[in-house]
PDB file of N, CA and C in Angstrom:
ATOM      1  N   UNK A   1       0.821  -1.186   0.000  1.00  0.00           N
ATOM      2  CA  UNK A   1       0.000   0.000   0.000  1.00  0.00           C
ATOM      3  C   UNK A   1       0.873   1.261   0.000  1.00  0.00           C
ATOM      4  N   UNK A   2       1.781   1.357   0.721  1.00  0.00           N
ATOM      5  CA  UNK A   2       3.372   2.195   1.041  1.00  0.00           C
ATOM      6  C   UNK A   2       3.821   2.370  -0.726  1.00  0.00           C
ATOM      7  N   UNK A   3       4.062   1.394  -1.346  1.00  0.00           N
ATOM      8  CA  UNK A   3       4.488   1.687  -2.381  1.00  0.00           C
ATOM      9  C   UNK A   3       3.547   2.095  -3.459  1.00  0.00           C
ATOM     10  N   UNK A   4       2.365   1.922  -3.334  1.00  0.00           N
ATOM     11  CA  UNK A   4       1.530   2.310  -4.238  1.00  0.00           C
ATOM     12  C   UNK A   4       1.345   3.707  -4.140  1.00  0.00           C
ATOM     13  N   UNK A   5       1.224   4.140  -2.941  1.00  0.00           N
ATOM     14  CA  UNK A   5       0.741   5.499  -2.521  1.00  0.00           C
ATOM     15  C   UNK A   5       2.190   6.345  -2.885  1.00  0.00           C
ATOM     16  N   UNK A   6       3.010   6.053  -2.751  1.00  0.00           N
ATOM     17  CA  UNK A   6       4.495   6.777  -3.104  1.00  0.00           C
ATOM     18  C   UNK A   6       4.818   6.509  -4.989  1.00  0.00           C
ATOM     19  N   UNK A   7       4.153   5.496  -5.687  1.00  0.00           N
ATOM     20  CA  UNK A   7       4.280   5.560  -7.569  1.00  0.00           C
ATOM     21  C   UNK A   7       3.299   6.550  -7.501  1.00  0.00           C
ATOM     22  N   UNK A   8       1.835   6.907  -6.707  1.00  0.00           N
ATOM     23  CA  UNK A   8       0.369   7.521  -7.224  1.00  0.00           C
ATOM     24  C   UNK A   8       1.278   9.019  -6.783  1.00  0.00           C
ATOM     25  N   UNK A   9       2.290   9.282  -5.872  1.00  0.00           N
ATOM     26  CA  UNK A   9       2.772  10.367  -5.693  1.00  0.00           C
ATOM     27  C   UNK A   9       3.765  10.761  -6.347  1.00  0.00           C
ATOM     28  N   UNK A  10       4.810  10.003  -6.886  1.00  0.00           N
ATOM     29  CA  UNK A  10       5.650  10.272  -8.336  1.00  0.00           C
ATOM     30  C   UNK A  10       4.621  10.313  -9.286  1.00  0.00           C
ATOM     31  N   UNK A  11       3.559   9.722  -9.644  1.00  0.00           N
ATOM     32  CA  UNK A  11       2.964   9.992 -10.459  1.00  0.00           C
ATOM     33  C   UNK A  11       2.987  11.644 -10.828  1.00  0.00           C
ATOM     34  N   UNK A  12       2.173  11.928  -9.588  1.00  0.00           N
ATOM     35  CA  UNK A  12       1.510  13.735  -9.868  1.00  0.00           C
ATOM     36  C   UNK A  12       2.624  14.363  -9.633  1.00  0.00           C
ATOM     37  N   UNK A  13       3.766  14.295  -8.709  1.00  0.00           N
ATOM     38  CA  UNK A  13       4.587  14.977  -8.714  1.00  0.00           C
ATOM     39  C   UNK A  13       5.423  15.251 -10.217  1.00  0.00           C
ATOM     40  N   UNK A  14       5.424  14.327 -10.819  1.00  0.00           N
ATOM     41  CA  UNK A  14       6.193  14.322 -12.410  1.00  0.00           C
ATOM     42  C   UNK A  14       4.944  14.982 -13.462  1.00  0.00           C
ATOM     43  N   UNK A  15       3.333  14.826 -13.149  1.00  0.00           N
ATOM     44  CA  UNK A  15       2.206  15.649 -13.849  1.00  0.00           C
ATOM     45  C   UNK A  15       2.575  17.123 -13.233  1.00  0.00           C
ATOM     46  N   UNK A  16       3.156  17.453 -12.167  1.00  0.00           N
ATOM     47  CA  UNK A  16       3.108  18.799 -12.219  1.00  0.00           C
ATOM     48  C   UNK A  16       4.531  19.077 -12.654  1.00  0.00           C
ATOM     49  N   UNK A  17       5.743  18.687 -12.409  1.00  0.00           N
ATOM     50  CA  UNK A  17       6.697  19.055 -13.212  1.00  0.00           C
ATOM     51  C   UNK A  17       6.863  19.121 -14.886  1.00  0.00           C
ATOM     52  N   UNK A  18       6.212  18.199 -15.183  1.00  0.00           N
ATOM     53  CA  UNK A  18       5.679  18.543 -16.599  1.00  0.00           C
ATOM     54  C   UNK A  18       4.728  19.404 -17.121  1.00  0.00           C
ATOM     55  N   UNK A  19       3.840  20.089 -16.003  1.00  0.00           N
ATOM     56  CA  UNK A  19       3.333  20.807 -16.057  1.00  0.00           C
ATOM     57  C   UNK A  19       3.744  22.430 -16.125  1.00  0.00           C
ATOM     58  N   UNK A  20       4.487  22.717 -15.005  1.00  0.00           N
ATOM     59  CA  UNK A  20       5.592  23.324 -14.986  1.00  0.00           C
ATOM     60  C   UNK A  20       6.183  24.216 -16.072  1.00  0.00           C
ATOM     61  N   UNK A  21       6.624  23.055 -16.276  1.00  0.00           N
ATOM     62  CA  UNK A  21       7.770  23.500 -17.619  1.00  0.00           C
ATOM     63  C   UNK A  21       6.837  23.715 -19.091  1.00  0.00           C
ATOM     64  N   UNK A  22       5.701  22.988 -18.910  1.00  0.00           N
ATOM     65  CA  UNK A  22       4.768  23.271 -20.248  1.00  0.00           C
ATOM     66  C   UNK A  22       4.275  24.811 -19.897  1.00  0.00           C
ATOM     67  N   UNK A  23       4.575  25.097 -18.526  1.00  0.00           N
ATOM     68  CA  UNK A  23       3.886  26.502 -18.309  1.00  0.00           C
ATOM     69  C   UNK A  23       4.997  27.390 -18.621  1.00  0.00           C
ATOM     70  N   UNK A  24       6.025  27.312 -18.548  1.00  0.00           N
ATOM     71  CA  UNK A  24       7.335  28.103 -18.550  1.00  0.00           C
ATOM     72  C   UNK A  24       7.526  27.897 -19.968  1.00  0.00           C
ATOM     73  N   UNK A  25       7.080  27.073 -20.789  1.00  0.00           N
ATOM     74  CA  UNK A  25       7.388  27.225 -22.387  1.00  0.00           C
ATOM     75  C   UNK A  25       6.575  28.707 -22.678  1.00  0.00           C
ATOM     76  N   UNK A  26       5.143  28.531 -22.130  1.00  0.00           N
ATOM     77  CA  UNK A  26       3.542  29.102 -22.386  1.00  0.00           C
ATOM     78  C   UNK A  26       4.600  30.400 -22.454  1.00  0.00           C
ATOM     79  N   UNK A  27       5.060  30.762 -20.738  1.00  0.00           N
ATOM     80  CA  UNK A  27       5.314  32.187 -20.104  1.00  0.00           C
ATOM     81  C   UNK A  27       6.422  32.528 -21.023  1.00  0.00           C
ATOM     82  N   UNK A  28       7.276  31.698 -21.935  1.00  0.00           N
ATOM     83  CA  UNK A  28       8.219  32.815 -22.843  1.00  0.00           C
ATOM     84  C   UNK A  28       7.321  33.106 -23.979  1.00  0.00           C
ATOM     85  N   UNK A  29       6.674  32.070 -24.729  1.00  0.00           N
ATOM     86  CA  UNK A  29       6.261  32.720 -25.462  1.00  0.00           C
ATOM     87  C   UNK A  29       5.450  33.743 -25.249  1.00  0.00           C
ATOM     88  N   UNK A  30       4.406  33.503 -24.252  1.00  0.00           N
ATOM     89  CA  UNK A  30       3.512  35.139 -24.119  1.00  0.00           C
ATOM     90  C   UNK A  30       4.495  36.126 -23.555  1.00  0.00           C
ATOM     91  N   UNK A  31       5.463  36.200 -23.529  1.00  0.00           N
ATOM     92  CA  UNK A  31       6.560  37.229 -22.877  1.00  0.00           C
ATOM     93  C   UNK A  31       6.613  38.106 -24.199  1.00  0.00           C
ATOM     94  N   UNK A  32       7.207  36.826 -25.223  1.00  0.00           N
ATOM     95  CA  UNK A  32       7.688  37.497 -26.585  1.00  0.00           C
ATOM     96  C   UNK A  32       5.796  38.155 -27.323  1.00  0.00           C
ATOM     97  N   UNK A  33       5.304  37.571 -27.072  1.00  0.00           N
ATOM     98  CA  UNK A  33       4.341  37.966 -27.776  1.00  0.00           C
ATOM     99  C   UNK A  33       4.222  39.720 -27.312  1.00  0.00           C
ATOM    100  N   UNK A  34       4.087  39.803 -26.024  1.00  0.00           N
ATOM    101  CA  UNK A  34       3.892  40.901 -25.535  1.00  0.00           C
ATOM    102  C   UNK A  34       5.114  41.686 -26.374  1.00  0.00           C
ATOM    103  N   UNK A  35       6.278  41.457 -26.220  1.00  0.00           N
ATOM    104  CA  UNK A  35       7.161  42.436 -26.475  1.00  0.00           C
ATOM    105  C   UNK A  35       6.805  43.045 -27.995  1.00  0.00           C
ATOM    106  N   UNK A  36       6.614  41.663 -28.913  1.00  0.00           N
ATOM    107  CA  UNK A  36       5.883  42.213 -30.031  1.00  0.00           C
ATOM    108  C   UNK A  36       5.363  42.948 -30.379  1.00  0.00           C
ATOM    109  N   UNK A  37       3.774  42.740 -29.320  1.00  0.00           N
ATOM    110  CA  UNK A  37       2.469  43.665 -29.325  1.00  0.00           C
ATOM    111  C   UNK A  37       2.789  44.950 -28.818  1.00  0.00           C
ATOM    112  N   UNK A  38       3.797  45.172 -27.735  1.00  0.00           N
ATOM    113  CA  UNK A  38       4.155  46.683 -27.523  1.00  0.00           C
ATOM    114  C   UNK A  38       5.500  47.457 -28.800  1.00  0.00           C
ATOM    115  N   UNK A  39       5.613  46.664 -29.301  1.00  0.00           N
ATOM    116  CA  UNK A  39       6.803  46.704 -30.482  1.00  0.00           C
ATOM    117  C   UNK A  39       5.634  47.700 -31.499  1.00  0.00           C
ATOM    118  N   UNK A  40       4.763  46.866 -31.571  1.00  0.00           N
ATOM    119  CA  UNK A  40       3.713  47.320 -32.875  1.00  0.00           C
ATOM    120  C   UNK A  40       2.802  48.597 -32.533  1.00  0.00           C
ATOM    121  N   UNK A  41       2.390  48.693 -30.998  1.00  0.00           N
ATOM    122  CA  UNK A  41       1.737  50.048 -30.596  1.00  0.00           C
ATOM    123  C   UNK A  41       2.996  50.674 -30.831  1.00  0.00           C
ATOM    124  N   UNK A  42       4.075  51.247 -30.076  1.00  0.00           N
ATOM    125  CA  UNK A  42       4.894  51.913 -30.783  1.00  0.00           C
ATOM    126  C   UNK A  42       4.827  52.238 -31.720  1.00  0.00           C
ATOM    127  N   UNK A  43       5.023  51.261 -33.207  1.00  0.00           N
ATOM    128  CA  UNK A  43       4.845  52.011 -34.161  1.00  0.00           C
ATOM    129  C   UNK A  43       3.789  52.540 -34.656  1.00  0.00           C
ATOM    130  N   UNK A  44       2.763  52.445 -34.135  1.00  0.00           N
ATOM    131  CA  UNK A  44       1.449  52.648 -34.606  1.00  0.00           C
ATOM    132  C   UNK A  44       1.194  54.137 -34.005  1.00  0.00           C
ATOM    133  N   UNK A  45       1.649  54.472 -32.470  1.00  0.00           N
ATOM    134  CA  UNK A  45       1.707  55.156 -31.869  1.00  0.00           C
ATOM    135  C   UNK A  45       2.540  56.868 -32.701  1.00  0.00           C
ATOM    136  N   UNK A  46       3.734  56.091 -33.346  1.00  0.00           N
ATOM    137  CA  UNK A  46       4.539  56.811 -33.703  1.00  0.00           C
ATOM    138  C   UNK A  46       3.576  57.581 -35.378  1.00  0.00           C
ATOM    139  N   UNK A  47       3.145  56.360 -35.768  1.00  0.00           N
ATOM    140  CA  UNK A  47       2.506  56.901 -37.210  1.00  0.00           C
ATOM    141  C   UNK A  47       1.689  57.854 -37.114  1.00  0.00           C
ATOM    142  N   UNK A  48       0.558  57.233 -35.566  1.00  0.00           N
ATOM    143  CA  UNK A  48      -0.146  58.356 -35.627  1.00  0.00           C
ATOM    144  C   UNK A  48      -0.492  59.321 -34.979  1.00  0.00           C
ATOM    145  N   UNK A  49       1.455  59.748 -34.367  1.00  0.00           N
ATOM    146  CA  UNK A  49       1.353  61.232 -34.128  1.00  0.00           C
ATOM    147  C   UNK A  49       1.911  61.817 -36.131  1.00  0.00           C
ATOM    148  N   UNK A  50       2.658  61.248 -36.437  1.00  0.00           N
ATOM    149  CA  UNK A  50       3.335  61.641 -37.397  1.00  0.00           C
ATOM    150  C   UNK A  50       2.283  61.785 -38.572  1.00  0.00           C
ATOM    151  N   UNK A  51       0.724  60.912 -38.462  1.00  0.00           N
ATOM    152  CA  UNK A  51      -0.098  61.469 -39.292  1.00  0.00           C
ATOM    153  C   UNK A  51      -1.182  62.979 -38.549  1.00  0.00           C
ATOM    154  N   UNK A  52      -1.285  63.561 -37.123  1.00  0.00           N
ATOM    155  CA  UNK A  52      -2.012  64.033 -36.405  1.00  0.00           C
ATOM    156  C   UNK A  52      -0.773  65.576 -37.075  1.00  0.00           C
ATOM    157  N   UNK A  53       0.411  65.166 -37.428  1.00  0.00           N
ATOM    158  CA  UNK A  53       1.280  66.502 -37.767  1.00  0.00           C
ATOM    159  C   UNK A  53       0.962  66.788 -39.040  1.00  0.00           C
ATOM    160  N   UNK A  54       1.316  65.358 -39.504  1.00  0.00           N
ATOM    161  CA  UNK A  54       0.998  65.976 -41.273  1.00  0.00           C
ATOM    162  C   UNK A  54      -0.728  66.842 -41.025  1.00  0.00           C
ATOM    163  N   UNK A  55      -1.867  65.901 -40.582  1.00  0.00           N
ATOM    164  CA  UNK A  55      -3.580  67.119 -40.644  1.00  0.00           C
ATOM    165  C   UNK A  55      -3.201  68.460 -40.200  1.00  0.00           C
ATOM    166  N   UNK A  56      -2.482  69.135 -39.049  1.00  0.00           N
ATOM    167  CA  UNK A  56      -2.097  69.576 -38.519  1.00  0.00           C
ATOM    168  C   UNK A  56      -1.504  70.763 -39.373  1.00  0.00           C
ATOM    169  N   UNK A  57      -0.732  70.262 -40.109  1.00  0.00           N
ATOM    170  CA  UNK A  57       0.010  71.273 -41.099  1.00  0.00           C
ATOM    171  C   UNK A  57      -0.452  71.493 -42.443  1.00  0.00           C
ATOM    172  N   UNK A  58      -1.340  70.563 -43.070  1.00  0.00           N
ATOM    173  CA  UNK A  58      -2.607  70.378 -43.448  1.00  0.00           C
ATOM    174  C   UNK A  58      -3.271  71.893 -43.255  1.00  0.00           C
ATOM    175  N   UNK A  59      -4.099  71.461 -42.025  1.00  0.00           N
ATOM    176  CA  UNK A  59      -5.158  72.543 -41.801  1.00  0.00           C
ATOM    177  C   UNK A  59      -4.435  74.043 -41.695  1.00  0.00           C
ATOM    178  N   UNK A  60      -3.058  74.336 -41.345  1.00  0.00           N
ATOM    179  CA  UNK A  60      -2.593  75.215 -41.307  1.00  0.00           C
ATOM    180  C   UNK A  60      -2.806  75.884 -42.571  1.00  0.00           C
ATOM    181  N   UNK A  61      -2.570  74.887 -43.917  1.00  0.00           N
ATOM    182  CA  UNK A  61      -2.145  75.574 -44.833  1.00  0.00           C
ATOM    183  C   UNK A  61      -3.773  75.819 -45.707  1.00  0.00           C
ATOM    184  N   UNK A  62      -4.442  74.729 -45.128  1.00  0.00           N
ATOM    185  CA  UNK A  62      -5.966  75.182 -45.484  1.00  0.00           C
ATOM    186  C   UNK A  62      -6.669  76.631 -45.059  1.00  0.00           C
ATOM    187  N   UNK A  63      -6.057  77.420 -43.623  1.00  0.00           N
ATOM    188  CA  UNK A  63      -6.736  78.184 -43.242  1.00  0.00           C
ATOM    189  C   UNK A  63      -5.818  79.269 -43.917  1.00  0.00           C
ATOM    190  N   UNK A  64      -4.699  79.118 -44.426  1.00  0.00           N
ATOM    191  CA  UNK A  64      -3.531  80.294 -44.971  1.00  0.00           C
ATOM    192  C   UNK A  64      -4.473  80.506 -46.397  1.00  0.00           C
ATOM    193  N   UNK A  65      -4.632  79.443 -47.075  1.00  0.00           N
ATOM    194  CA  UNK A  65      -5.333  79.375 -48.681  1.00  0.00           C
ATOM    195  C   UNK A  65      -6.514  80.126 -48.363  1.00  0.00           C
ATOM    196  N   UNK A  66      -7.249  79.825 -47.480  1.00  0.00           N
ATOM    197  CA  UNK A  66      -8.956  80.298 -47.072  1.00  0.00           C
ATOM    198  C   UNK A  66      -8.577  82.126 -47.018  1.00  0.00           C
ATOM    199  N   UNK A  67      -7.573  82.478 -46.077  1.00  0.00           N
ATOM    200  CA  UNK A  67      -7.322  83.784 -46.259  1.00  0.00           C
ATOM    201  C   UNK A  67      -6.697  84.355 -47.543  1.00  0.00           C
ATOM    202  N   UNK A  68      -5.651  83.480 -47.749  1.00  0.00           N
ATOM    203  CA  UNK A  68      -5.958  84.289 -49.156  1.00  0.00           C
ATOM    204  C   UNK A  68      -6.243  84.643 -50.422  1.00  0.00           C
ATOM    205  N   UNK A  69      -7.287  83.274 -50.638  1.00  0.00           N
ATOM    206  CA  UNK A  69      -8.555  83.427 -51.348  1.00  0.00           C
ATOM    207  C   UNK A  69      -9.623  84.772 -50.419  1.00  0.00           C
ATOM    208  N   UNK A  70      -9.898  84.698 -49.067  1.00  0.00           N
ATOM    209  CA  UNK A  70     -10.533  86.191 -48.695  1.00  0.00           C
ATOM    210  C   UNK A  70     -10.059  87.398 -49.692  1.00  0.00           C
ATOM    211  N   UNK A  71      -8.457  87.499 -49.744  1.00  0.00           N
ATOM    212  CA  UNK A  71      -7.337  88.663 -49.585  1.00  0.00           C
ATOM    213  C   UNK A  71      -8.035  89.106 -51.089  1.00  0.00           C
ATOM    214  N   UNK A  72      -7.867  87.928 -51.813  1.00  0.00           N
ATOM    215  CA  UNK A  72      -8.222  88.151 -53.564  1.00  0.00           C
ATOM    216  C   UNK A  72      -9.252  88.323 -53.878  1.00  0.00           C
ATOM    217  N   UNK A  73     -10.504  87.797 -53.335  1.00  0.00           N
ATOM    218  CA  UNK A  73     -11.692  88.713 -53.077  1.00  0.00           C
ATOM    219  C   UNK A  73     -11.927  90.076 -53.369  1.00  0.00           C
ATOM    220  N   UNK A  74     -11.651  90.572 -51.867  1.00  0.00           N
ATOM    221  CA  UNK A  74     -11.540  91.484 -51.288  1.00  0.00           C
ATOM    222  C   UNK A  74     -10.919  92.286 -52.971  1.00  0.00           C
ATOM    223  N   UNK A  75      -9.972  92.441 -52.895  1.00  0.00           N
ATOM    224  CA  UNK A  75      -9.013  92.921 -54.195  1.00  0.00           C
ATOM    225  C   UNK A  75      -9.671  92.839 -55.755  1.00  0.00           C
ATOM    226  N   UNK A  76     -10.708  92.006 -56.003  1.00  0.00           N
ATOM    227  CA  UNK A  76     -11.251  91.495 -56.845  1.00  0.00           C
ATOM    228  C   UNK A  76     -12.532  92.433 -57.065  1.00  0.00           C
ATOM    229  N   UNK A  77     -13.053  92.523 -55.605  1.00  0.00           N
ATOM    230  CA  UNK A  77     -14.553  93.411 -55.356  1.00  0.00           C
ATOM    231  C   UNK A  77     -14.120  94.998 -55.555  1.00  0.00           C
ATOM    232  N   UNK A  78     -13.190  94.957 -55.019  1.00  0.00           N
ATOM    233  CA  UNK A  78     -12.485  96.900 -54.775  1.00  0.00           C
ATOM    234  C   UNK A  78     -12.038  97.043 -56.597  1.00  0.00           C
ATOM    235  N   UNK A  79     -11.433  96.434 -57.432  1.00  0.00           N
ATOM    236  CA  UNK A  79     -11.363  96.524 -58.732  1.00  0.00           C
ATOM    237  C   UNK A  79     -12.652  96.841 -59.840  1.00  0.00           C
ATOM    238  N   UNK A  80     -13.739  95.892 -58.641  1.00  0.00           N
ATOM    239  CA  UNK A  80     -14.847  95.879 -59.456  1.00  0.00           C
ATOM    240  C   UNK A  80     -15.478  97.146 -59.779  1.00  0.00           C
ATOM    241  N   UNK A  81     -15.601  97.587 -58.752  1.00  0.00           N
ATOM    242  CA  UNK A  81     -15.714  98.732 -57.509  1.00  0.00           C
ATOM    243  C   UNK A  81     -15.430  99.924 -58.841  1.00  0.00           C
ATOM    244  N   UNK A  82     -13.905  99.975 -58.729  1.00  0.00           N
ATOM    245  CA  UNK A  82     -13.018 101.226 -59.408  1.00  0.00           C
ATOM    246  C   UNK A  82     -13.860 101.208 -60.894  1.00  0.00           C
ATOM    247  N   UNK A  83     -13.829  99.738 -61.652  1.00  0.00           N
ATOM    248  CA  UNK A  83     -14.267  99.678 -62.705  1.00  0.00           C
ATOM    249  C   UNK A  83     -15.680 100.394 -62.975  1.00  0.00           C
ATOM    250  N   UNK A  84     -16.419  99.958 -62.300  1.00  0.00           N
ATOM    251  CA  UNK A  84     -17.661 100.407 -62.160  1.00  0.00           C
ATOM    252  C   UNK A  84     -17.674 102.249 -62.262  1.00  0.00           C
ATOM    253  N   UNK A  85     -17.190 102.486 -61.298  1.00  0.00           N
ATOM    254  CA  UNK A  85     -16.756 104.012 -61.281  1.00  0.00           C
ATOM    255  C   UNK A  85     -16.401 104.615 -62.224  1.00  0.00           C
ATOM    256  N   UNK A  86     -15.230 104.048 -63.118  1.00  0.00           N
ATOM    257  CA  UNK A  86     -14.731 104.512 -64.416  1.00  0.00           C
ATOM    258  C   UNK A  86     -16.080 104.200 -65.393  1.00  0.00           C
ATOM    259  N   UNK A  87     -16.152 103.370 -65.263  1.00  0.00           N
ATOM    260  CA  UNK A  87     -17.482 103.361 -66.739  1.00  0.00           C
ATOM    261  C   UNK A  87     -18.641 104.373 -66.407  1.00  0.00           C
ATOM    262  N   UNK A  88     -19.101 104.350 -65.272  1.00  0.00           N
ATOM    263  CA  UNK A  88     -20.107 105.362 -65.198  1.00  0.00           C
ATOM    264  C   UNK A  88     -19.803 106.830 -65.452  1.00  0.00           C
ATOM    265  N   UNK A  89     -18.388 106.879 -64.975  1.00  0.00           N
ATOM    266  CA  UNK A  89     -17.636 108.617 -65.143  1.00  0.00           C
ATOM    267  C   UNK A  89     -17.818 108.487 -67.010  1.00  0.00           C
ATOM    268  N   UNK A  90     -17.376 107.536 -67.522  1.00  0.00           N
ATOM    269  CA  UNK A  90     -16.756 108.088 -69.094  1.00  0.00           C
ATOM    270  C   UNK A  90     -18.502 107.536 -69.585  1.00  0.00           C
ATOM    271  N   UNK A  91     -19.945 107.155 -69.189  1.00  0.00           N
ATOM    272  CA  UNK A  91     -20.960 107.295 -70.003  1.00  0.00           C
ATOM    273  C   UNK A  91     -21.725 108.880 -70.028  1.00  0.00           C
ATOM    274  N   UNK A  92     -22.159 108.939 -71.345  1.00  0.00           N
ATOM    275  CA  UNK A  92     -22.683 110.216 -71.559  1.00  0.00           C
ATOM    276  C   UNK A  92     -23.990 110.242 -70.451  1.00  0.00           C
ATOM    277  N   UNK A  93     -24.179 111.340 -70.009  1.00  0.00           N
ATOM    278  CA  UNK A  93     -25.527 111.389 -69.071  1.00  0.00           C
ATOM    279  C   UNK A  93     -26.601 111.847 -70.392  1.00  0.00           C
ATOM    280  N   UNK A  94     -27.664 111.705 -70.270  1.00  0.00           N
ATOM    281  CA  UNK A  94     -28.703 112.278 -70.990  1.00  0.00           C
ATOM    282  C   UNK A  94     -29.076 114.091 -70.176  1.00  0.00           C
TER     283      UNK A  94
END
């Protein structure tokens, strides 16, 4: 009975050392996995500040164009303006 109870206890004792080590295979690979997965936010991280600069400079140059499309307007209406003035000065009045 002595010896049975001491193989049924090498038994599990060798199920958990094999266990063990099947867990310590598990824990490198999810180690590496992780390092991976923070490998890849990084770059993802990095893209998208580096795309938040490019909109960024983007919109800068959208609101520079918006003014000066205003500027030419503006310059466009005051021409109109002058023109208008000149033609009415040089028509004959009745």
């Amino acid at each position: 009975m002595l010896a049975k109870a001491l193989n049924d206890l090498e038994g599990r004792v060798k199920a958990a050392i094999a266990l063990v080590a099947k867990l310590k295979g598990q824990k490198v690979l999810l180690e590496r996995r992780v390092v991976e997965l923070q490998t890849t936010l990084i770059g993802q991280g990095d893209q998208i500040k580096a795309l938040q600069t490019g909109r960024k400079k983007e919109h800068q140059q959208l609101l520079r164009l918006q003014e000066e499309r205003e500027e030419v307007r503006l310059k466009v209406d005051r021409l109109l303006e002058e023109i208008a003035k000149i033609e009415a000065s040089i028509e004959p009045r009745p």
